[in-house]
PDB file of N, CA and C in Angstrom:
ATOM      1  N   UNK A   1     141.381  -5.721 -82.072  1.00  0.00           N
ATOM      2  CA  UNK A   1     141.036  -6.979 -81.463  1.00  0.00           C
ATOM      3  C   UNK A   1     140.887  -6.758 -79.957  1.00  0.00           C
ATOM      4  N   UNK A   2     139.416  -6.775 -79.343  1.00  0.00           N
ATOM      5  CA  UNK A   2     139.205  -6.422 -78.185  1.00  0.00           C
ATOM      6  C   UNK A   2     139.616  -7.447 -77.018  1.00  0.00           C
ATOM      7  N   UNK A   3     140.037  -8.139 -77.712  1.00  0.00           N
ATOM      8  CA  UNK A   3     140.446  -9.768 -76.830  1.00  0.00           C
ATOM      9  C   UNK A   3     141.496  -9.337 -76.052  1.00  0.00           C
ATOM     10  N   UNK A   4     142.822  -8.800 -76.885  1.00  0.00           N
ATOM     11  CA  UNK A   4     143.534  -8.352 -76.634  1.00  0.00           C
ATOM     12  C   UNK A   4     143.862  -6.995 -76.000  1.00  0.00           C
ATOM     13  N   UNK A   5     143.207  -6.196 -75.696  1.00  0.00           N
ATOM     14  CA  UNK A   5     143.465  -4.792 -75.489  1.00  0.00           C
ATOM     15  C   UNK A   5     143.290  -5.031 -74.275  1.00  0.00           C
ATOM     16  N   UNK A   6     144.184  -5.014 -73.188  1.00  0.00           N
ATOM     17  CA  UNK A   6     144.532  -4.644 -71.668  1.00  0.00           C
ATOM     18  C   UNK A   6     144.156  -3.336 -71.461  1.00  0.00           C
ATOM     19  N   UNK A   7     142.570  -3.271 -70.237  1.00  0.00           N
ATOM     20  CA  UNK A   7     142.039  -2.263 -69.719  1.00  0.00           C
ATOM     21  C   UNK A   7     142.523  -1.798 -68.043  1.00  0.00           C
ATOM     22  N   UNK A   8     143.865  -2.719 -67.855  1.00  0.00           N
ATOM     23  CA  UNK A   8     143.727  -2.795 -66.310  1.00  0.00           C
ATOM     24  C   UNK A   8     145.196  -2.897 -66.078  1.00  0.00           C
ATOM     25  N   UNK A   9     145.683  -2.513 -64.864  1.00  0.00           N
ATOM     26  CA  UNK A   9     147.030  -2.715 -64.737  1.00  0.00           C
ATOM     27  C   UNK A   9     147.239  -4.529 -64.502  1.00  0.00           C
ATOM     28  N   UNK A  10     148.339  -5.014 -64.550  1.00  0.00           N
ATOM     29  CA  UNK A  10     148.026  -6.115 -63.755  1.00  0.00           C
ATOM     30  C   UNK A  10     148.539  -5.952 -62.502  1.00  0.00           C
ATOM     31  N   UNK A  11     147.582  -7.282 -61.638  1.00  0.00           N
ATOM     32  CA  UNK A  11     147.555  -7.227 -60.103  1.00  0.00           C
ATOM     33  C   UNK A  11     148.100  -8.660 -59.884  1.00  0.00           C
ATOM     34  N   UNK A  12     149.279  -9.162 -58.929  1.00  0.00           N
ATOM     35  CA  UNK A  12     149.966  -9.793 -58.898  1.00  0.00           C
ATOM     36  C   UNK A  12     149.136 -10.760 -57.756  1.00  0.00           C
ATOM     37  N   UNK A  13     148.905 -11.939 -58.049  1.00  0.00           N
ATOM     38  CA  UNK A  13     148.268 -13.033 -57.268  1.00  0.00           C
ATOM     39  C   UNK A  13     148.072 -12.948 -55.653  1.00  0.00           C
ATOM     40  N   UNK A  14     147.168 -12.492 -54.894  1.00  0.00           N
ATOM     41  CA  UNK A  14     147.112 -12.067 -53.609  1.00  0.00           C
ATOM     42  C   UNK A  14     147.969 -13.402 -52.654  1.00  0.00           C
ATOM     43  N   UNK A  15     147.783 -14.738 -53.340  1.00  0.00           N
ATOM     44  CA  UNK A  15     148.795 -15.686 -52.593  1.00  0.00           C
ATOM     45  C   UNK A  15     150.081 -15.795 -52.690  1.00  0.00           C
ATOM     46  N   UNK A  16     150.889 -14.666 -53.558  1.00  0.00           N
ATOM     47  CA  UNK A  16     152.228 -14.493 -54.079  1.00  0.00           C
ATOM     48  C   UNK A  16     152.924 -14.332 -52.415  1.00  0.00           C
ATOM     49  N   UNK A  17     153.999 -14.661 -52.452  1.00  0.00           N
ATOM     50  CA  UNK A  17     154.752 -14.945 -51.033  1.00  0.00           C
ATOM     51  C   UNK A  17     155.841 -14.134 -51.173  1.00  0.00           C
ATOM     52  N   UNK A  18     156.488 -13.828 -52.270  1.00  0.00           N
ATOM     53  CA  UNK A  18     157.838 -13.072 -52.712  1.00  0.00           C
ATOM     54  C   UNK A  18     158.862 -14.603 -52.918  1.00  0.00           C
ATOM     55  N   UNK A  19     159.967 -14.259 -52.651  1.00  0.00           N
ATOM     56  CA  UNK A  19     160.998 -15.090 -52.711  1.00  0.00           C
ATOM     57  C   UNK A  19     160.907 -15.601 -54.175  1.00  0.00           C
ATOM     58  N   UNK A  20     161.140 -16.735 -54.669  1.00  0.00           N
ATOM     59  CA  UNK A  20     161.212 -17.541 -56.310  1.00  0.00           C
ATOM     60  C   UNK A  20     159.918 -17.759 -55.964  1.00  0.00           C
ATOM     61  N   UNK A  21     158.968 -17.911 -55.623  1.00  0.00           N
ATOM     62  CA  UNK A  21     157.255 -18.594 -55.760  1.00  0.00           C
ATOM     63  C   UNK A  21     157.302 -18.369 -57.207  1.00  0.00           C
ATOM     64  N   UNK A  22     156.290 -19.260 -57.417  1.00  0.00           N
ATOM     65  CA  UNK A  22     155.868 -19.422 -58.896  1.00  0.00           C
ATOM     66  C   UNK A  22     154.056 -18.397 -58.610  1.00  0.00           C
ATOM     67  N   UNK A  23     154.545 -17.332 -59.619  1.00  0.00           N
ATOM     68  CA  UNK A  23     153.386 -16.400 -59.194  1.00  0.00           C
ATOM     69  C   UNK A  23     153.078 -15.552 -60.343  1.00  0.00           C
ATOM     70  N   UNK A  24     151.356 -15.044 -60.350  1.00  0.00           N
ATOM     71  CA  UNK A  24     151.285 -14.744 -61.817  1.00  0.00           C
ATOM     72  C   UNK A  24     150.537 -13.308 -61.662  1.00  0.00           C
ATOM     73  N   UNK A  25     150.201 -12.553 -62.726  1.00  0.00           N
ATOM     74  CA  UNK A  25     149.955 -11.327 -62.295  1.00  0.00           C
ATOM     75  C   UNK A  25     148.988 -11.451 -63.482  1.00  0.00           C
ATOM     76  N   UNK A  26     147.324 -10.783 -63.411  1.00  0.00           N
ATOM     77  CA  UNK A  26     146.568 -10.546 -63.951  1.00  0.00           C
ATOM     78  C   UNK A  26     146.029  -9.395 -64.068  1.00  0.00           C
ATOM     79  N   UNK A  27     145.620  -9.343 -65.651  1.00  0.00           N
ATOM     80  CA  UNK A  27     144.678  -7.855 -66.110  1.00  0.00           C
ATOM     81  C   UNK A  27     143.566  -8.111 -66.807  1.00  0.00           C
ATOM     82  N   UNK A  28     142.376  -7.501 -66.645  1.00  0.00           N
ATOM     83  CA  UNK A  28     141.532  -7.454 -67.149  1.00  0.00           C
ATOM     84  C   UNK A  28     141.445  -6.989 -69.037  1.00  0.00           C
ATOM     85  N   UNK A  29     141.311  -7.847 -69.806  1.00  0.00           N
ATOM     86  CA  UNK A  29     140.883  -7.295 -71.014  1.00  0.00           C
ATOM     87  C   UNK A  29     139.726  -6.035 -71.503  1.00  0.00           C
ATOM     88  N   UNK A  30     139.567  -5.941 -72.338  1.00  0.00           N
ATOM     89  CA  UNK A  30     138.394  -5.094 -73.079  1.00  0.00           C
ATOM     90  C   UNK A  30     136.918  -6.117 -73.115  1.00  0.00           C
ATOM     91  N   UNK A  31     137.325  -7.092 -73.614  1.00  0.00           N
ATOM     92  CA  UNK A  31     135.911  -7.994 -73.852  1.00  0.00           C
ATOM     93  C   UNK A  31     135.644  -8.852 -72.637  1.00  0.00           C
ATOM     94  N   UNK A  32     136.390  -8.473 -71.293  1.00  0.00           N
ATOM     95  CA  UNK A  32     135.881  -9.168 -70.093  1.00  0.00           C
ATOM     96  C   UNK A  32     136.665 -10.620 -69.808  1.00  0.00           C
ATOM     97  N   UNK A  33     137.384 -10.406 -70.511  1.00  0.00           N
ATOM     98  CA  UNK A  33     138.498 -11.866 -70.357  1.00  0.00           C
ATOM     99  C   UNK A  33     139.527 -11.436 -69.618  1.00  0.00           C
ATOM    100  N   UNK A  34     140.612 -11.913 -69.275  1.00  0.00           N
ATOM    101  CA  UNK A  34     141.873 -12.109 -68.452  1.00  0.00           C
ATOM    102  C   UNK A  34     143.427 -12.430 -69.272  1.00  0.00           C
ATOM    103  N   UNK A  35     144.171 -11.493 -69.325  1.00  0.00           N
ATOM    104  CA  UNK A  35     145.682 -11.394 -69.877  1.00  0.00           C
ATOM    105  C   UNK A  35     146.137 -12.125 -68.300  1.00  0.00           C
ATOM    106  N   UNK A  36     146.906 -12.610 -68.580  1.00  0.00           N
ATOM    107  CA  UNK A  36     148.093 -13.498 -67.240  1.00  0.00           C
ATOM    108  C   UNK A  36     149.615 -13.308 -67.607  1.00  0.00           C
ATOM    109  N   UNK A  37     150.241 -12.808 -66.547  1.00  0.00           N
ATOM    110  CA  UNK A  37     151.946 -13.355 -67.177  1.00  0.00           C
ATOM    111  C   UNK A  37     152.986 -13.711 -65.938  1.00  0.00           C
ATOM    112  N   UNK A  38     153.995 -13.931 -65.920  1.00  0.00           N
ATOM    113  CA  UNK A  38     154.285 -14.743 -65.042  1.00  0.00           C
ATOM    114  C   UNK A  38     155.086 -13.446 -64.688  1.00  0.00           C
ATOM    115  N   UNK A  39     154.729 -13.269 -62.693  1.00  0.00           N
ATOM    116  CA  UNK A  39     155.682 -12.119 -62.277  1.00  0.00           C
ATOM    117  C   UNK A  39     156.747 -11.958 -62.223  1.00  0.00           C
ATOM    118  N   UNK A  40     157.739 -13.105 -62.473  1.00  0.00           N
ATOM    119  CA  UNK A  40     158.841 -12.451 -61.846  1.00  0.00           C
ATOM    120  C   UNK A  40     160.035 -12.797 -64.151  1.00  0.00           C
ATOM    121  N   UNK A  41     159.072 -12.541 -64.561  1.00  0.00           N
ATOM    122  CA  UNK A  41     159.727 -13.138 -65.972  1.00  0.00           C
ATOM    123  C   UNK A  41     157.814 -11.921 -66.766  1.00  0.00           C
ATOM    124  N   UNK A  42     158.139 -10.927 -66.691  1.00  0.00           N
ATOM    125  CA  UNK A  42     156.962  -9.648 -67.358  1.00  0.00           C
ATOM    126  C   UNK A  42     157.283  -9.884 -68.341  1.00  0.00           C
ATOM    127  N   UNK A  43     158.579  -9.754 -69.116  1.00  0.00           N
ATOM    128  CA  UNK A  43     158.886 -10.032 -70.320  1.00  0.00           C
ATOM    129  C   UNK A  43     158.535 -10.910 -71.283  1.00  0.00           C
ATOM    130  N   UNK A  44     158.213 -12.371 -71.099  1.00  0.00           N
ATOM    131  CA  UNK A  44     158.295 -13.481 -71.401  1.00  0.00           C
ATOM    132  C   UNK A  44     157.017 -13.592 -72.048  1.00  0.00           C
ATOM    133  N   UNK A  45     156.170 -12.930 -71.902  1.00  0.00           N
ATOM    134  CA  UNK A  45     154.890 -13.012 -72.691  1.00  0.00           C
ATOM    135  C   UNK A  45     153.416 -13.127 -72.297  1.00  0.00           C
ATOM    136  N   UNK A  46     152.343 -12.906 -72.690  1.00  0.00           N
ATOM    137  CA  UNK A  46     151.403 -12.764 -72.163  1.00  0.00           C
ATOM    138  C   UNK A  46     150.451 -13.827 -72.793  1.00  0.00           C
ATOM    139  N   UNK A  47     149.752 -14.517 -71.882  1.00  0.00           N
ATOM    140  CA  UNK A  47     148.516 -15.432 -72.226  1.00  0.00           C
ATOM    141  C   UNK A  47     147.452 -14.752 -71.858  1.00  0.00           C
ATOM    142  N   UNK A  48     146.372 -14.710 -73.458  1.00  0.00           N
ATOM    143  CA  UNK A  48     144.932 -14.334 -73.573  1.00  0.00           C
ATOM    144  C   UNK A  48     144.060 -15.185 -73.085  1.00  0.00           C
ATOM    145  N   UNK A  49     142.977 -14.963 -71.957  1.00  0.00           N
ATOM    146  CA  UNK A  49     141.725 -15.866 -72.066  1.00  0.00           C
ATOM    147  C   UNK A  49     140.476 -15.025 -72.296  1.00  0.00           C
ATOM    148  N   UNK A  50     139.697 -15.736 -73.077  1.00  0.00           N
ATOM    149  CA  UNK A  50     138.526 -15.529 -73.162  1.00  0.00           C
ATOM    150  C   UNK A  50     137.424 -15.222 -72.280  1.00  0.00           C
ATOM    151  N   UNK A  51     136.720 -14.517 -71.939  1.00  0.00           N
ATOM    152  CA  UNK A  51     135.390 -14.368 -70.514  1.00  0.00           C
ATOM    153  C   UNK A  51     135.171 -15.940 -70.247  1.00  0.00           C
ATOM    154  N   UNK A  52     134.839 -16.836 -71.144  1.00  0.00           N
ATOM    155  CA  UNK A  52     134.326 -18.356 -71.141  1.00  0.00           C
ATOM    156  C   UNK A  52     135.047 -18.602 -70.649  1.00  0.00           C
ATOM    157  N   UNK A  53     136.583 -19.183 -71.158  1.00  0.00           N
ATOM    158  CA  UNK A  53     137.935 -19.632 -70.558  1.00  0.00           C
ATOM    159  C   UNK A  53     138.218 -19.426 -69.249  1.00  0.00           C
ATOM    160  N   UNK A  54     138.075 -18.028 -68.953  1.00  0.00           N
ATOM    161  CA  UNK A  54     138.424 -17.517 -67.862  1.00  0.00           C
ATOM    162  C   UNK A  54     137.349 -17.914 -66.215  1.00  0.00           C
ATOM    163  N   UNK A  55     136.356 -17.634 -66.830  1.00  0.00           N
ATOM    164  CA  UNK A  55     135.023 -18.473 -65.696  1.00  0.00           C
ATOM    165  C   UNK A  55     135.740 -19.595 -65.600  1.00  0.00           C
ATOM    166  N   UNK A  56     135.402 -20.578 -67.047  1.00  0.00           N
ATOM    167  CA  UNK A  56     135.622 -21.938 -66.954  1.00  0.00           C
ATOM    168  C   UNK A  56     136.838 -22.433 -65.891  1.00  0.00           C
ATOM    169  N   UNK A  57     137.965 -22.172 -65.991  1.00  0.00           N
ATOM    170  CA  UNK A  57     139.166 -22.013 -64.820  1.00  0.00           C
ATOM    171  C   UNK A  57     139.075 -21.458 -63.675  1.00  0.00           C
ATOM    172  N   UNK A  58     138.247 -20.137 -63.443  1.00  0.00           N
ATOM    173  CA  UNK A  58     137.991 -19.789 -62.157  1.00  0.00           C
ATOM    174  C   UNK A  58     137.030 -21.522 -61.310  1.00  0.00           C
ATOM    175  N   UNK A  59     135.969 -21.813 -61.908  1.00  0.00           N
ATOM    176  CA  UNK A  59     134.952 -23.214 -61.873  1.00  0.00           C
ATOM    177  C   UNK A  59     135.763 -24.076 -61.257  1.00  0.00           C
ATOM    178  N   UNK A  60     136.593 -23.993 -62.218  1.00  0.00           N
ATOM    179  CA  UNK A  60     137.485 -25.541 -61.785  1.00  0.00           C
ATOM    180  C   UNK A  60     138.434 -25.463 -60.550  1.00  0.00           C
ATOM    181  N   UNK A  61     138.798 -24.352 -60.604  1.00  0.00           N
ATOM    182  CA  UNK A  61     139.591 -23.687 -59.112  1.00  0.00           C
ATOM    183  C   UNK A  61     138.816 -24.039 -57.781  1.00  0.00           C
ATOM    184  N   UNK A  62     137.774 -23.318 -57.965  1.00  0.00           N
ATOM    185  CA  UNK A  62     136.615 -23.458 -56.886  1.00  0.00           C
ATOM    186  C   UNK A  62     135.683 -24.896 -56.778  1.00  0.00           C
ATOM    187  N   UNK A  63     136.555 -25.403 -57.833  1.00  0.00           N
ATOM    188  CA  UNK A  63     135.838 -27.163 -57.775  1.00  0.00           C
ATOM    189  C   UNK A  63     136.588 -28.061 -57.129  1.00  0.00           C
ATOM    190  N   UNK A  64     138.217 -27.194 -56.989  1.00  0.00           N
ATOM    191  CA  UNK A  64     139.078 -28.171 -55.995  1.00  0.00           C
ATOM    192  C   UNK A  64     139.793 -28.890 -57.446  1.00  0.00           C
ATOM    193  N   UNK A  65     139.927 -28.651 -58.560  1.00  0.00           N
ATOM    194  CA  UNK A  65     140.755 -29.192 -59.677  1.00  0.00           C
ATOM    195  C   UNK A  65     141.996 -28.813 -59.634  1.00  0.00           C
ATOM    196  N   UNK A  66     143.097 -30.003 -59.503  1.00  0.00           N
ATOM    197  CA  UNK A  66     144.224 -29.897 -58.923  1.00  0.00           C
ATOM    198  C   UNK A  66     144.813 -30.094 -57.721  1.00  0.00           C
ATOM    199  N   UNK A  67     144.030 -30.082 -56.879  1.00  0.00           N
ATOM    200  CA  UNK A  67     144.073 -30.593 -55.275  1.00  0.00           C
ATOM    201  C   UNK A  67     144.389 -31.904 -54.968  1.00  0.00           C
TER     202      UNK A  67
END
């Protein structure tokens, strides 16, 4: 399942501050999607997105969704 297969180390959110921040660390999949997990809790599990998913949320980021 290429969805799943992590091609990339993950790289920890360039706005991460240290201290408790709530901060997430990303890797690139096989099929061009995005694994996420939360840095300071690696253990805890990993969320799959899809290439679609993953645009689609980058979109909305850069649309100011949540602001």
């Amino acid at each position: 399942m290429k969805s799943r297969e992590i091609v990339t180390r993950f790289k920890k959110s360039s706005t991460s501050q240290g201290g408790q921040q709530e901060c997430v660390e990303v890797a690139h999949t096989a099929d061009g999607g995005r694994a996420v997990r939360d840095s300071k809790n690696r253990g805890g599990g990993i969320q799959f997105h899809t290439p679609g998913a993953w645009g689609a949320f980058l979109d909305a980021v850069k649309g100011g969704f949540g602001s």
